[in-house]
Protein backbone atom coordinates (compact mmCIF):
# COMPACT_ATOMS: atom_id res chain seq x y z
CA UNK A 1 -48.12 46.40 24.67
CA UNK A 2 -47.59 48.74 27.72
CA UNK A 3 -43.33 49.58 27.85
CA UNK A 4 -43.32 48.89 31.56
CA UNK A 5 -39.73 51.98 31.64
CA UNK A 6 -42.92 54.43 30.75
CA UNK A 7 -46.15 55.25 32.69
CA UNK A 8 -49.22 53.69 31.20
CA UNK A 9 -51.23 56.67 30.80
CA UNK A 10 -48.96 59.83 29.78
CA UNK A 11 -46.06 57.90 28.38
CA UNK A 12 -44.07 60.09 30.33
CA UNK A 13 -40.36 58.43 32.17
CA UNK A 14 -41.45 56.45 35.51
CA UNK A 15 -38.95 55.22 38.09
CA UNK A 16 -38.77 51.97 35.93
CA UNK A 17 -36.46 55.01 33.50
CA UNK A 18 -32.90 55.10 34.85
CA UNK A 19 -31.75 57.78 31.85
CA UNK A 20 -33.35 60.54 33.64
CA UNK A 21 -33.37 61.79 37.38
CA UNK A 22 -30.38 61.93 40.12
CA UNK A 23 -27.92 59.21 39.59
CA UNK A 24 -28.09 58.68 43.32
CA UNK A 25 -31.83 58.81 44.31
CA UNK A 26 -32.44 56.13 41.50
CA UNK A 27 -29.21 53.84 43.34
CA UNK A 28 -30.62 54.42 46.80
CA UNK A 29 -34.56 53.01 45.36
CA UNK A 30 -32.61 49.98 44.08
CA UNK A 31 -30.35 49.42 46.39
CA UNK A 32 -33.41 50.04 49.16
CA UNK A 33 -35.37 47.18 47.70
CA UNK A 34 -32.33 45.11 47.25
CA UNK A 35 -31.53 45.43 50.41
CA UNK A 36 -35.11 44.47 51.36
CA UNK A 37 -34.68 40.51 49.73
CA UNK A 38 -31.25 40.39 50.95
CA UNK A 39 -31.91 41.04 54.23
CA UNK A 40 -34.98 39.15 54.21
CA UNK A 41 -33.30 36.02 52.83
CA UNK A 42 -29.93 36.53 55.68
CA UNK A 43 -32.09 36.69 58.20
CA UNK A 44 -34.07 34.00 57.11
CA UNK A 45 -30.52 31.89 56.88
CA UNK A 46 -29.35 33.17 60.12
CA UNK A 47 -32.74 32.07 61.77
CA UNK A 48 -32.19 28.38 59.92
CA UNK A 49 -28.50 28.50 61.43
CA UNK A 50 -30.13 28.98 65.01
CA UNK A 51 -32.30 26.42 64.33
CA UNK A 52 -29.82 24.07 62.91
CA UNK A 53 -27.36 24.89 65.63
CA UNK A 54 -30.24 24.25 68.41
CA UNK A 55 -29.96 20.44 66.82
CA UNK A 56 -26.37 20.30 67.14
CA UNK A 57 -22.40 21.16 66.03
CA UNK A 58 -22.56 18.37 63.57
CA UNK A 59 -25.57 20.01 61.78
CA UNK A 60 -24.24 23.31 62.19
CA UNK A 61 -20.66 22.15 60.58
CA UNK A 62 -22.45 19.94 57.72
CA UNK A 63 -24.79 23.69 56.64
CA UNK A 64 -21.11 25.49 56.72
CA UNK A 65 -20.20 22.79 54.42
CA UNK A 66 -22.63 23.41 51.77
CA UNK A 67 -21.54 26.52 50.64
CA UNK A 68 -19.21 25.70 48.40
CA UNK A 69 -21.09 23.14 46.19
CA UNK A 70 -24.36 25.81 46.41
CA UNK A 71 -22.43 28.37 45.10
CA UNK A 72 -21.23 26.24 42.17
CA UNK A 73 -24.78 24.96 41.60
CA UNK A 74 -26.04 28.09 41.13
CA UNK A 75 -23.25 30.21 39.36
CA UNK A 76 -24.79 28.59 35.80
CA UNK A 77 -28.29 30.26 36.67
CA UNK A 78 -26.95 33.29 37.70
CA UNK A 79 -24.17 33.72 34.44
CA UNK A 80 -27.36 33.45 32.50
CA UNK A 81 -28.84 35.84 34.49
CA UNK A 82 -25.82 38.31 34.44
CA UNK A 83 -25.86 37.50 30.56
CA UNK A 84 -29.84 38.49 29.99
CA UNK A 85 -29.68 40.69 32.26
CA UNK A 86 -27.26 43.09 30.94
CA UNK A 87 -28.84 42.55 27.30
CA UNK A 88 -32.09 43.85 28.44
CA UNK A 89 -31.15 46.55 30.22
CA UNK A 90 -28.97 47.93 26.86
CA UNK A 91 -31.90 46.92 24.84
CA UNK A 92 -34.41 49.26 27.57
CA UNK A 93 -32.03 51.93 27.48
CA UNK A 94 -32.33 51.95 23.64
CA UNK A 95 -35.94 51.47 23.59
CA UNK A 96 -36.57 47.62 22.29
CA UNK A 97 -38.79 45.70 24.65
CA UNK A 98 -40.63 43.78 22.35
CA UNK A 99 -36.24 42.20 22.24
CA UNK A 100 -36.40 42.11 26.36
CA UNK A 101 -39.80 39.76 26.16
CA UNK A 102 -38.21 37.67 23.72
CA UNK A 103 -35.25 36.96 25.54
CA UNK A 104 -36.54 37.28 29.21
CA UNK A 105 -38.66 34.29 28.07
CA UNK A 106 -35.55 32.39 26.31
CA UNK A 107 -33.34 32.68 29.56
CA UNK A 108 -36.13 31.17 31.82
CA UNK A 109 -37.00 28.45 29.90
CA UNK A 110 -32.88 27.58 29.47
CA UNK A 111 -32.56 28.00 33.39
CA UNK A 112 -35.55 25.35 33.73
CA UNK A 113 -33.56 22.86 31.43
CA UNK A 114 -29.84 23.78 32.81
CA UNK A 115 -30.82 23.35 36.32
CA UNK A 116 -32.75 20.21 35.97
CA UNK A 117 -29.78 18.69 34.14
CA UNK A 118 -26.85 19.77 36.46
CA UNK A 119 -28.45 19.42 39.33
CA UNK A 120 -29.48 15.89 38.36
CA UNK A 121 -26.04 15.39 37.63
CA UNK A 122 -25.03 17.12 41.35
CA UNK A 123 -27.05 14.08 42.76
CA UNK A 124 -24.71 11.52 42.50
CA UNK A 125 -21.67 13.19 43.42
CA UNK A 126 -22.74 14.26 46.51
CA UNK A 127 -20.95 11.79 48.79
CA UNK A 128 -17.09 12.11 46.79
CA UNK A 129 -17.58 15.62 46.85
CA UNK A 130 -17.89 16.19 50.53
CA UNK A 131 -15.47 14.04 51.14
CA UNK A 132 -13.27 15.53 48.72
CA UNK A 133 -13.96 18.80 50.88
CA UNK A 134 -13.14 17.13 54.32
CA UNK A 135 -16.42 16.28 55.91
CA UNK A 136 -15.74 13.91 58.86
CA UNK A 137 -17.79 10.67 58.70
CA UNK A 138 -20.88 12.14 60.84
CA UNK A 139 -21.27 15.47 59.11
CA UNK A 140 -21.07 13.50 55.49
CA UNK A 141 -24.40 11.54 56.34
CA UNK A 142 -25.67 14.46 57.18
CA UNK A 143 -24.72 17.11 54.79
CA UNK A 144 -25.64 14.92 51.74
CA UNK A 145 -28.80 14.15 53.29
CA UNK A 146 -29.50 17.70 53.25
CA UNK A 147 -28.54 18.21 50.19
CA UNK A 148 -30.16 15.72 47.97
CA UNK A 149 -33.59 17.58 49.34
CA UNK A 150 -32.09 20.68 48.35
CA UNK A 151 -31.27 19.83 44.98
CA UNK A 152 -34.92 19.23 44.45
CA UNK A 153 -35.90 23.13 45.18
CA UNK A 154 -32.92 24.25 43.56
CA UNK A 155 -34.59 24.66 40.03
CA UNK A 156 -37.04 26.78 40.63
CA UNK A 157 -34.97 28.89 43.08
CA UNK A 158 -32.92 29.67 40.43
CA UNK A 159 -35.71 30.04 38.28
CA UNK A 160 -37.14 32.80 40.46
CA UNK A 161 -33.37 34.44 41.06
CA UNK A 162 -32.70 34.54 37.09
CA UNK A 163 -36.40 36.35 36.72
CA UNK A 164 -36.14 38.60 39.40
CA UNK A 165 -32.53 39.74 38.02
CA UNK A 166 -34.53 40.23 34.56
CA UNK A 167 -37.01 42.35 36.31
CA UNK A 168 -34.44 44.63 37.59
CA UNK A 169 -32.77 45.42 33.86
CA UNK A 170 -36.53 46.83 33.28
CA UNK A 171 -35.80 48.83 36.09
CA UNK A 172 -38.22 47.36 38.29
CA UNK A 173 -37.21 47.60 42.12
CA UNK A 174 -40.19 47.18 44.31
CA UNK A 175 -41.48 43.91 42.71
CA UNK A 176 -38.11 41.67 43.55
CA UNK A 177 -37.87 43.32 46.61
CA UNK A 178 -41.36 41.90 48.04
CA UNK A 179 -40.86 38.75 46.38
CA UNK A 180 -37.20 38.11 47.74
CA UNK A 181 -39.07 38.18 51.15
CA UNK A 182 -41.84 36.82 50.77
CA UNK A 183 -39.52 33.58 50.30
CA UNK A 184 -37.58 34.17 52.99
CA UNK A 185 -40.29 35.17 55.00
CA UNK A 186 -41.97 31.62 54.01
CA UNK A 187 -38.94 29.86 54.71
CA UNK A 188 -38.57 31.09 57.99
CA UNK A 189 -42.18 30.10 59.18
CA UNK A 190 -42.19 26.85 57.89
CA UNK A 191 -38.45 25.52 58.98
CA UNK A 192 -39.14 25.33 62.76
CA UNK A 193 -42.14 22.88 62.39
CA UNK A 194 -40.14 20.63 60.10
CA UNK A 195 -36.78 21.27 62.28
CA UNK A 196 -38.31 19.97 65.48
CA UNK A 197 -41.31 18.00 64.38
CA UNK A 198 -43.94 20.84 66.05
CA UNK A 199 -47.40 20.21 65.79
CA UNK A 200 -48.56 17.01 63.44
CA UNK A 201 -45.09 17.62 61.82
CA UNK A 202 -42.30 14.93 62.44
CA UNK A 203 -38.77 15.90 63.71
CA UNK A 204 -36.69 15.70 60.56
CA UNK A 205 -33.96 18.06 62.56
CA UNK A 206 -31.27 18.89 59.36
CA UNK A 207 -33.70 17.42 56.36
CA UNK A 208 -36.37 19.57 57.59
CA UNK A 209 -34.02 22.41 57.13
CA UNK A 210 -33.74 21.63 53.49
CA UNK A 211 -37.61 20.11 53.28
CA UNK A 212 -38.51 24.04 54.41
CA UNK A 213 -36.29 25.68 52.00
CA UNK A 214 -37.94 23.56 48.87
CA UNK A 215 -41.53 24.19 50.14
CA UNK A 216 -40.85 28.06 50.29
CA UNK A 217 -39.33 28.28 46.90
CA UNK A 218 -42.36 25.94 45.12
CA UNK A 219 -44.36 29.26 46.58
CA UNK A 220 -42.79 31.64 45.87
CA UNK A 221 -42.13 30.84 42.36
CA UNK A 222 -46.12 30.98 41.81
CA UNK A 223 -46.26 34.34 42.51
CA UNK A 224 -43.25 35.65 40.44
CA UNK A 225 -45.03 34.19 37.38
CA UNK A 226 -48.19 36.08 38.36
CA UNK A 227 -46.04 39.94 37.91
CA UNK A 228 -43.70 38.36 35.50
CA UNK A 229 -45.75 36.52 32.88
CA UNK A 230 -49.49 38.55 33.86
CA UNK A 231 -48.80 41.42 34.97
CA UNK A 232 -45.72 42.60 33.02
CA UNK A 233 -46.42 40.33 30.17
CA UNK A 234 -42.76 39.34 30.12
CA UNK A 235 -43.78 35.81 28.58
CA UNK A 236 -44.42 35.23 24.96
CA UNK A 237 -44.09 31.52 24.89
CA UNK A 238 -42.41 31.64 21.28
CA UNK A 239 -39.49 30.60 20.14
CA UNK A 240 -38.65 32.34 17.39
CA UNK A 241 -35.04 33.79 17.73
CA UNK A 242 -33.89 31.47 20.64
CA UNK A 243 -30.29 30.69 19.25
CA UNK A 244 -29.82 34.42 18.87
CA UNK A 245 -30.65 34.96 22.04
CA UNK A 246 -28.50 32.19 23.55
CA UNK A 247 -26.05 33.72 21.29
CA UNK A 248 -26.58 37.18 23.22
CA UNK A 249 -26.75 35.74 26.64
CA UNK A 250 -23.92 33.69 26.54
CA UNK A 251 -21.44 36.39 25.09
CA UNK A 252 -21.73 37.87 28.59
CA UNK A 253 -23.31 34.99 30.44
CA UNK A 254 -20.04 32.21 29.93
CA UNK A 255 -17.49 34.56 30.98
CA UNK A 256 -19.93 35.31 34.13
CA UNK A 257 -20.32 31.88 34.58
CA UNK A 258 -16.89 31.02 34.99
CA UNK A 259 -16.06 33.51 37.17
CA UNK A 260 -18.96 32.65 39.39
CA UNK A 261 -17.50 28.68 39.14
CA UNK A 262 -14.37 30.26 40.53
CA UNK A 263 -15.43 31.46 43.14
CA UNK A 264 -16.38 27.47 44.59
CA UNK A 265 -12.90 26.68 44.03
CA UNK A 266 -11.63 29.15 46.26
CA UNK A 267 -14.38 28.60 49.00
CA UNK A 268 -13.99 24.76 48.29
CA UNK A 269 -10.11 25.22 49.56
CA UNK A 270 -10.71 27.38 51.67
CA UNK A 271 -12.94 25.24 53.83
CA UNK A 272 -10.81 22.09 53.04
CA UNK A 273 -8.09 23.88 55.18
CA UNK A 274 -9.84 24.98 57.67
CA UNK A 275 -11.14 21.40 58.16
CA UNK A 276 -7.59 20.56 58.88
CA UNK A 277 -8.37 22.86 62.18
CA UNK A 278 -11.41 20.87 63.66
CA UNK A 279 -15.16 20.72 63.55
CA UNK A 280 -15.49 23.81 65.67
CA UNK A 281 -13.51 25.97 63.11
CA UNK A 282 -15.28 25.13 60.28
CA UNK A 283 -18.85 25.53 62.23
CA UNK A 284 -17.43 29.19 63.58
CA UNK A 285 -16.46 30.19 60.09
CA UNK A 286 -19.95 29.64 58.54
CA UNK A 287 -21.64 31.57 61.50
CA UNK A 288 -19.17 34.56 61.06
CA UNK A 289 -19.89 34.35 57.26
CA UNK A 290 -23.77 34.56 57.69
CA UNK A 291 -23.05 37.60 60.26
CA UNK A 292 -20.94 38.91 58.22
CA UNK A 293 -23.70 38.66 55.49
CA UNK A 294 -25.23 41.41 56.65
CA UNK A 295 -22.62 43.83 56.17
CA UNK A 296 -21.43 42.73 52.48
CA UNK A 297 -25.39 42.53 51.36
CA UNK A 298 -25.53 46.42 51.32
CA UNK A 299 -22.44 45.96 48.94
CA UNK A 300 -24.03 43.43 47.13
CA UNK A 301 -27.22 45.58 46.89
CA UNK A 302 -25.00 48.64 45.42
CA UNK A 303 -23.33 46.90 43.04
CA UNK A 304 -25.97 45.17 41.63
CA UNK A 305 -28.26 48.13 41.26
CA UNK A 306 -25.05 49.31 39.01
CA UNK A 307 -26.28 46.69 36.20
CA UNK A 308 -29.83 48.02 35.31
CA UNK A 309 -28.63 52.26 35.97
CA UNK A 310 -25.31 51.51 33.82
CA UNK A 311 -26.63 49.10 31.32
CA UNK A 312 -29.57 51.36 30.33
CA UNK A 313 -27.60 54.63 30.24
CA UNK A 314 -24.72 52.81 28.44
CA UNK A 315 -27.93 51.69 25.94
CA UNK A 316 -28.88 55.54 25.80
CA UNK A 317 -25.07 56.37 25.56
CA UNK A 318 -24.96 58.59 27.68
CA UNK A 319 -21.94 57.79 29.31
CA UNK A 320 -21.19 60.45 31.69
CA UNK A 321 -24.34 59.10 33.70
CA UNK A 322 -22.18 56.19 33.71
CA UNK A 323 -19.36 57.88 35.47
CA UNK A 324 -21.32 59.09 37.87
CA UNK A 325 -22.93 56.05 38.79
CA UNK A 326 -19.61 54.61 39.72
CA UNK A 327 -18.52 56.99 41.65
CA UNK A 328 -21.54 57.40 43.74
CA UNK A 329 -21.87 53.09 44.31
CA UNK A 330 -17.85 53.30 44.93
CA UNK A 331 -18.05 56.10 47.45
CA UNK A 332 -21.15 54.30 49.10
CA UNK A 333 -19.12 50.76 49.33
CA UNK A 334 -15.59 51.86 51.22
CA UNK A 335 -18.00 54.35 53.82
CA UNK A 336 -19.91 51.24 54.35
CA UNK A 337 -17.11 48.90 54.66
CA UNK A 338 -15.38 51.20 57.21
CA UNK A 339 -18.77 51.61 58.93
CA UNK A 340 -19.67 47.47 59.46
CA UNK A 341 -16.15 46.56 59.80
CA UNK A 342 -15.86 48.91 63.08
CA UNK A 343 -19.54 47.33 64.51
CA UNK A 344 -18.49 44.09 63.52
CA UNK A 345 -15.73 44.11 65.94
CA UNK A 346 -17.35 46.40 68.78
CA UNK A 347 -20.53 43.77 68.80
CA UNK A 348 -19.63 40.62 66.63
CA UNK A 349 -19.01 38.56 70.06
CA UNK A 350 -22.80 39.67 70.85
CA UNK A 351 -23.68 38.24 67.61
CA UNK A 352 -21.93 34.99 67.81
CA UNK A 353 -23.91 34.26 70.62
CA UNK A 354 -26.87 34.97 70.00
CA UNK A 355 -26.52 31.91 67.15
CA UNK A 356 -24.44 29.40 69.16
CA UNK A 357 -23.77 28.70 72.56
CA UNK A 358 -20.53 26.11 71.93
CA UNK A 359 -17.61 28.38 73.28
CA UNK A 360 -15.20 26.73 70.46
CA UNK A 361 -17.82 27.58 68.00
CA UNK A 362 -18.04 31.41 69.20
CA UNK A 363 -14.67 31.76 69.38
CA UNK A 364 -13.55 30.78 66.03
CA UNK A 365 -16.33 32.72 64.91
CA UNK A 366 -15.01 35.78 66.73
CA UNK A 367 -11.20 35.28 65.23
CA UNK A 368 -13.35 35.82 61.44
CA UNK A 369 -15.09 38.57 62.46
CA UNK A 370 -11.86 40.31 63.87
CA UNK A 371 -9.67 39.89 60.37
CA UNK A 372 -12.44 39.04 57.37
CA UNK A 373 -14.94 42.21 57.39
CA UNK A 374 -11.71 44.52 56.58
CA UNK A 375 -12.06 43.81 53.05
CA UNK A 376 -15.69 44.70 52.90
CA UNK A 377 -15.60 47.69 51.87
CA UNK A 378 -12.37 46.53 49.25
CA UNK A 379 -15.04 44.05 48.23
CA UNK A 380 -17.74 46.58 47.22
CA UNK A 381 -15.26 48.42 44.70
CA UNK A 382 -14.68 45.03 42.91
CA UNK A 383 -17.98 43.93 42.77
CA UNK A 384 -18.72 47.14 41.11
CA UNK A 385 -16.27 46.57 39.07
CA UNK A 386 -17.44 43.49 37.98
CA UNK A 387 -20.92 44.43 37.56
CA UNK A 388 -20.42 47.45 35.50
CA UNK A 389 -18.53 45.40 33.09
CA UNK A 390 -21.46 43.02 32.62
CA UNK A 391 -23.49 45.97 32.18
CA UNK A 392 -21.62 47.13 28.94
CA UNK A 393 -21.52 43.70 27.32
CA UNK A 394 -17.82 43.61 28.40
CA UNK A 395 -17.35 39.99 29.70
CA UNK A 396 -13.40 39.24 29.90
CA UNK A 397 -12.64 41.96 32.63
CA UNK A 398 -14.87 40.31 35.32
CA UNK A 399 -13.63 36.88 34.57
CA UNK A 400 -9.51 37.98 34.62
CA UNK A 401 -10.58 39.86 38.07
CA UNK A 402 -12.52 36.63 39.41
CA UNK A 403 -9.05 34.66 38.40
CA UNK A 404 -7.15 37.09 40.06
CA UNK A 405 -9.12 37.46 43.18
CA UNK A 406 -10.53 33.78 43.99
CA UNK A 407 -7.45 31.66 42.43
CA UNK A 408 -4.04 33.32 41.46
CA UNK A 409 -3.59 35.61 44.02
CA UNK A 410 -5.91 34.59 46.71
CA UNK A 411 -5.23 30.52 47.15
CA UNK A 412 -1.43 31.02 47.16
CA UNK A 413 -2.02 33.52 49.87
CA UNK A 414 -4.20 30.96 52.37
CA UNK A 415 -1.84 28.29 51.95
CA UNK A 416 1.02 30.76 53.01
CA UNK A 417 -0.87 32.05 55.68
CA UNK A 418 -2.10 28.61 56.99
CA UNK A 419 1.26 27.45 56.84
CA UNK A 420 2.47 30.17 59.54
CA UNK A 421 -0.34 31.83 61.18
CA UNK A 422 -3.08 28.54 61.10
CA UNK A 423 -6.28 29.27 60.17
CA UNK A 424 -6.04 33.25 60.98
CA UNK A 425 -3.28 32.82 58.03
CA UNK A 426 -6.23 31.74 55.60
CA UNK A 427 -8.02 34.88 56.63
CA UNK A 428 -5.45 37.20 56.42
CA UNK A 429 -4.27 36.23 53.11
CA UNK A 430 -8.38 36.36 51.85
CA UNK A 431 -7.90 40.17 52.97
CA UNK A 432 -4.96 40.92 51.19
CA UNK A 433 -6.03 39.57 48.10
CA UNK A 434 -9.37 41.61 48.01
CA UNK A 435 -7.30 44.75 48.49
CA UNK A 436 -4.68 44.51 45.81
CA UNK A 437 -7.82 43.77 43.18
CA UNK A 438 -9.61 46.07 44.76
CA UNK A 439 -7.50 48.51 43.65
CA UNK A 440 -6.71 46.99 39.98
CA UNK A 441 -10.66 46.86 39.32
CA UNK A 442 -10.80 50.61 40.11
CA UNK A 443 -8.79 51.66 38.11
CA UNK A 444 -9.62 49.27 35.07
CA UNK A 445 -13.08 49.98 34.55
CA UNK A 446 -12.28 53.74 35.36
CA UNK A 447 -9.78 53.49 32.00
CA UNK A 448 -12.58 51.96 30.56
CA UNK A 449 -15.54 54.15 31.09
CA UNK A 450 -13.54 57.47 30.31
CA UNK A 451 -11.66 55.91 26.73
CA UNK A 452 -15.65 55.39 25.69
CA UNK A 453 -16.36 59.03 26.79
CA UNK A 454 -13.10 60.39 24.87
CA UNK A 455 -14.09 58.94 21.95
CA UNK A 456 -17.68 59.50 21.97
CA UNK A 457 -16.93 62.64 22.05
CA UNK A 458 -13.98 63.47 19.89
CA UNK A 459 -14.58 60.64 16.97
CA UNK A 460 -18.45 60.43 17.62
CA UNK A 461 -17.83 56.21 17.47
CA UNK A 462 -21.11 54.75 17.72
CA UNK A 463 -21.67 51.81 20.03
C-alpha cells in the first residue's frame, strides 16, 4: 500500500512529512486548515445562536446550558482520539503505517461502541442533571428536549471528530479542513428551515436546532469514510491486535480523558453560579463564549497542529525540531492573545449585538468580553503544553495541569470572586488561574523537551 507521509510516484517527502521543511511553514498549513473547520463550525454555532436567540431568551439560556454536559459527552471520544492520535503520529514519524491502519481502525470502531453506550446512558439523566446545574423550570423543558435529539447525532459526530484527529497524525491538513466545513456549512443551511418551520418544514423552534445538527453530521460522516476508508485505505476491518491497541490508546487516551472530564466540572460550576445571577447572565455568558470562540480557535488550531509536527519528529527523534516547534506555536499564541483581546474590547459590544437584541443579554455579554479574553493568549501556552505532552506518549503532565487549571486552583478562585465581586468575581478568578498555569506548563514541558535533548545527546538513550 501507498504510505500516504510519501508521494505516490517518486517516494520522495510530501507535505503529509513533518520531519523535513521549516518548522513554521508546516504549523501555518495546519493551523490554516484548522482554522478553516473551526471557523466553519463557530460560525455555524454563532449563526444557530442567532437563530435560537430570534426564538427567544429561554432558548438562548437553555443552548448556554448545554455546554457543560456536551463537553463531558464528548471528552471520552476525544481522549481516544488524543490517545490514537499521538500513537500514530510516533508510529509515522518512525515509518510503521501498516501499525497506524491497524489502530486508526481499532479507535473508530471503540468510539462507535463508547458513544452509543454513554450516550444511551446520558439519556436518562438529562432532567437531574440540568437541574442539578440550575435550569429554571422553562429552560429545563426545553434544554432536555434539545438534548435528547442531540444525543442521537452525537455518535457519529464523534465518530467523524476522532477520524479527522487520526487524519491529522498522518499529517493530512487539507482533508479535515474541507470536511470540518462541509458540516458546518450543512448545518447552517438546514437549521433555519427546521428553526422556523420554512417551506413544507414545521416550526420545531429549539428541537429543530438540534434536528439540524443530527442531519448535518449523518452527512457528513458519509463522506469522511469515502477519504478515510477509500481513498487513504485507513480501514482494514480486522481485528487482529485490538487489545494492544486499546492498550496503546488508553496509556495516553485515560489520562486525556480525565482531564477533558475536568474540564465539565469546572464549566458545570461555573454556570451553576452564574445561574444564581439570573437568566440574562447565563444567556450573555454563552454569547460572549461563542464570540469569544473565535479568538481562542486560532489557539486551538496552533496547539493542535503541535500533536502531528511533535509526535512525528519525536518518532524520528529528532528533538530539536521539537524545540522549535514550541517555540514558534508559543510565540504565535501570546501575539494572538494580545491581538483578539484588544479587538475584543474595541468591537465586542458590536458583536453582542449583532446576536441579541435583549439589553440584559448584551450587557452581561459585554462584562465577559471585557475580563475573559485576557487569558487567551495564557490559554494558548497551556494548551500547547498539553498537547505536546500527548504527542510524546507523556500522559500525567496534561492531566496534573487540567487539575490544576479547571479544579484546584480555578473553582476556589470563582467562589472567592463571586463571593465579593458577583459574577465579574467568577471571571476574574477564571483569568487568574489560566495565568499562574500558564506559566507552570511553560516551563514544565520546556524541562521536559531539553532533559530528552541532553541525554540524547550525551548518553545516546534511545526512546
Amino acid at each position: 500500500m501507498t504510505n500516504p507521509v510519501h508521494d505516490a510516484t517518486d517516494g520522495r517527502p510530501s507535505d503529509r512529512d513533518l520531519t523535513v521543511g521549516p518548522i513554521p511553514r508546516h504549523m501555518l498549513r495546519l493551523s490554516g486548515f484548522l482554522m478553516l473547520s473551526m471557523i466553519s463550525y463557530n460560525v455555524a454555532s454563532l449563526m444557530e445562536t442567532i437563530f435560537v436567540g430570534m426564538v427567544g431568551t429561554n432558548e438562548l439560556a437553555a443552548i448556554s446550558f448545554t455546554f457543560p454536559v456536551v463537553m463531558t459527552l464528548q471528552s471520552v471520544a476525544m481522549g481516544l482520539a488524543v490517545g490514537a492520535g499521538s500513537v500514530a503520529a510516533r508510529n509515522v514519524g518512525s515509518g510503521d503505517m501498516e501499525r497506524v491502519r491497524l489502530l486508526s481502525t481499532h479507535c473508530l470502531g471503540l468510539v462507535i461502541a463508547l458513544s452509543v453506550v454513554i450516550g444511551g446512558v446520558a439519556y436518562f439523566f438529562l432532567t437531574p442533571i440540568f437541574s442539578f446545574l440550575g435550569a429554571s423550570d422553562e429552560v429545563l423543558l426545553l434544554v432536555v428536549s434539545y438534548m435528547a435529539i442531540w444525543l442521537i447525532g452525537m455518535p457519529v459526530f464523534a465518530l467523524t471528530n476522532v477520524g479527522i484527529t487520526l487524519m491529522r497524525a498522518t499529517g493530512d491538513a487539507v482533508t479535515p479542513g474541507y470536511l470540518s466545513s462541509l458540516g458546518a456549512i450543512l448545518h447552517v443551511g438546514i437549521a433555519p428551515f427546521l428553526i422556523f418551520g420554512i417551506g413544507p418544514f414545521p416550526e420545531l423552534g429549539l428541537q429543530g436546532a438540534a434536528l439540524s445538527f443530527v442531519t448535518a453530521r449523518f452527512l457528513e460522516i458519509l463522506v469522511f469514510f469515502y477519504f478515510f476508508a477509500v481513498r487513504d485505505k485507513m480501514v482494514l476491518f480486522e481485528v487482529t491486535g485490538f487489545n494492544q491497541s486499546v492498550r496503546e490508546m488508553l496509556h495516553v487516551g485515560l489520562p486525556a480523558m480525565a482531564a477533558n472530564l475536568i474540564m465539565p466540572v469546572s464549566m458545570g460550576v461555573i454556570t451553576r453560579l452564574l445561574a444564581g445571577h439570573g437568566t440574562a447572565v447565563v444567556a450573555g455568558f454563552g454569547v460572549a463564549m461563542r464570540i469569544e470562540f473565535m479568538a481562542i480557535m486560532v489557539i486551538f488550531a496552533v496547539s493542535i497542529s503541535l500533536s502531528p509536527l511533535v509526535g512525528q519528529n519525536w518518532g524520528a527523534r529528532l528533538y530539536d525540531r521539537v524545540k522549535s516547534a514550541m517555540r514558534t506555536a508559543d510565540a504565535y499564541v501570546v501575539i494572538w492573545g494580545v491581538f483578539s483581546y484588544l479587538v475584543l474590547v474595541a468591537f465586542g459590544d458590536i458583536f453582542v449585538s449583532l446576536i441579541n437584541d435583549d439589553p440584559l443579554v448584551q450587557e452581561a455579554a459585554y462584562d465577559y468580553l471585557l475580563i475573559g479574553p485576557l487569558a487567551v493568549g495564557a490559554m494558548g501556552v497551556v494548551y500547547n503544553a498539553t498537547h505536546c505532552f500527548n504527542a510524546l506518549g507523556k500522559p500525567m503532565p496534561p492531566l496534573i495541569i487540567s487539575l490544576l487549571r479547571m479544579i484546584v486552583i480555578n473553582i476556589p478562585l470563582v467562589l472567592i470572586g463571586n463571593y465579593f465581586w458577583g459574577y465579574m468575581g467568577i471571571y476574574f478568578g477564571t483569568v487568574v488561574t489560566t495565568v499562574l498555569v500558564g506559566v507552570l506548563s511553560w516551563r514544565w514541558v520546556n524541562y521536559t523537551i531539553e532533559g530528552r535533548m541532553m541525554r540524547s545527546l550525551g548518553l545516546g538513550e534511545s526512546q
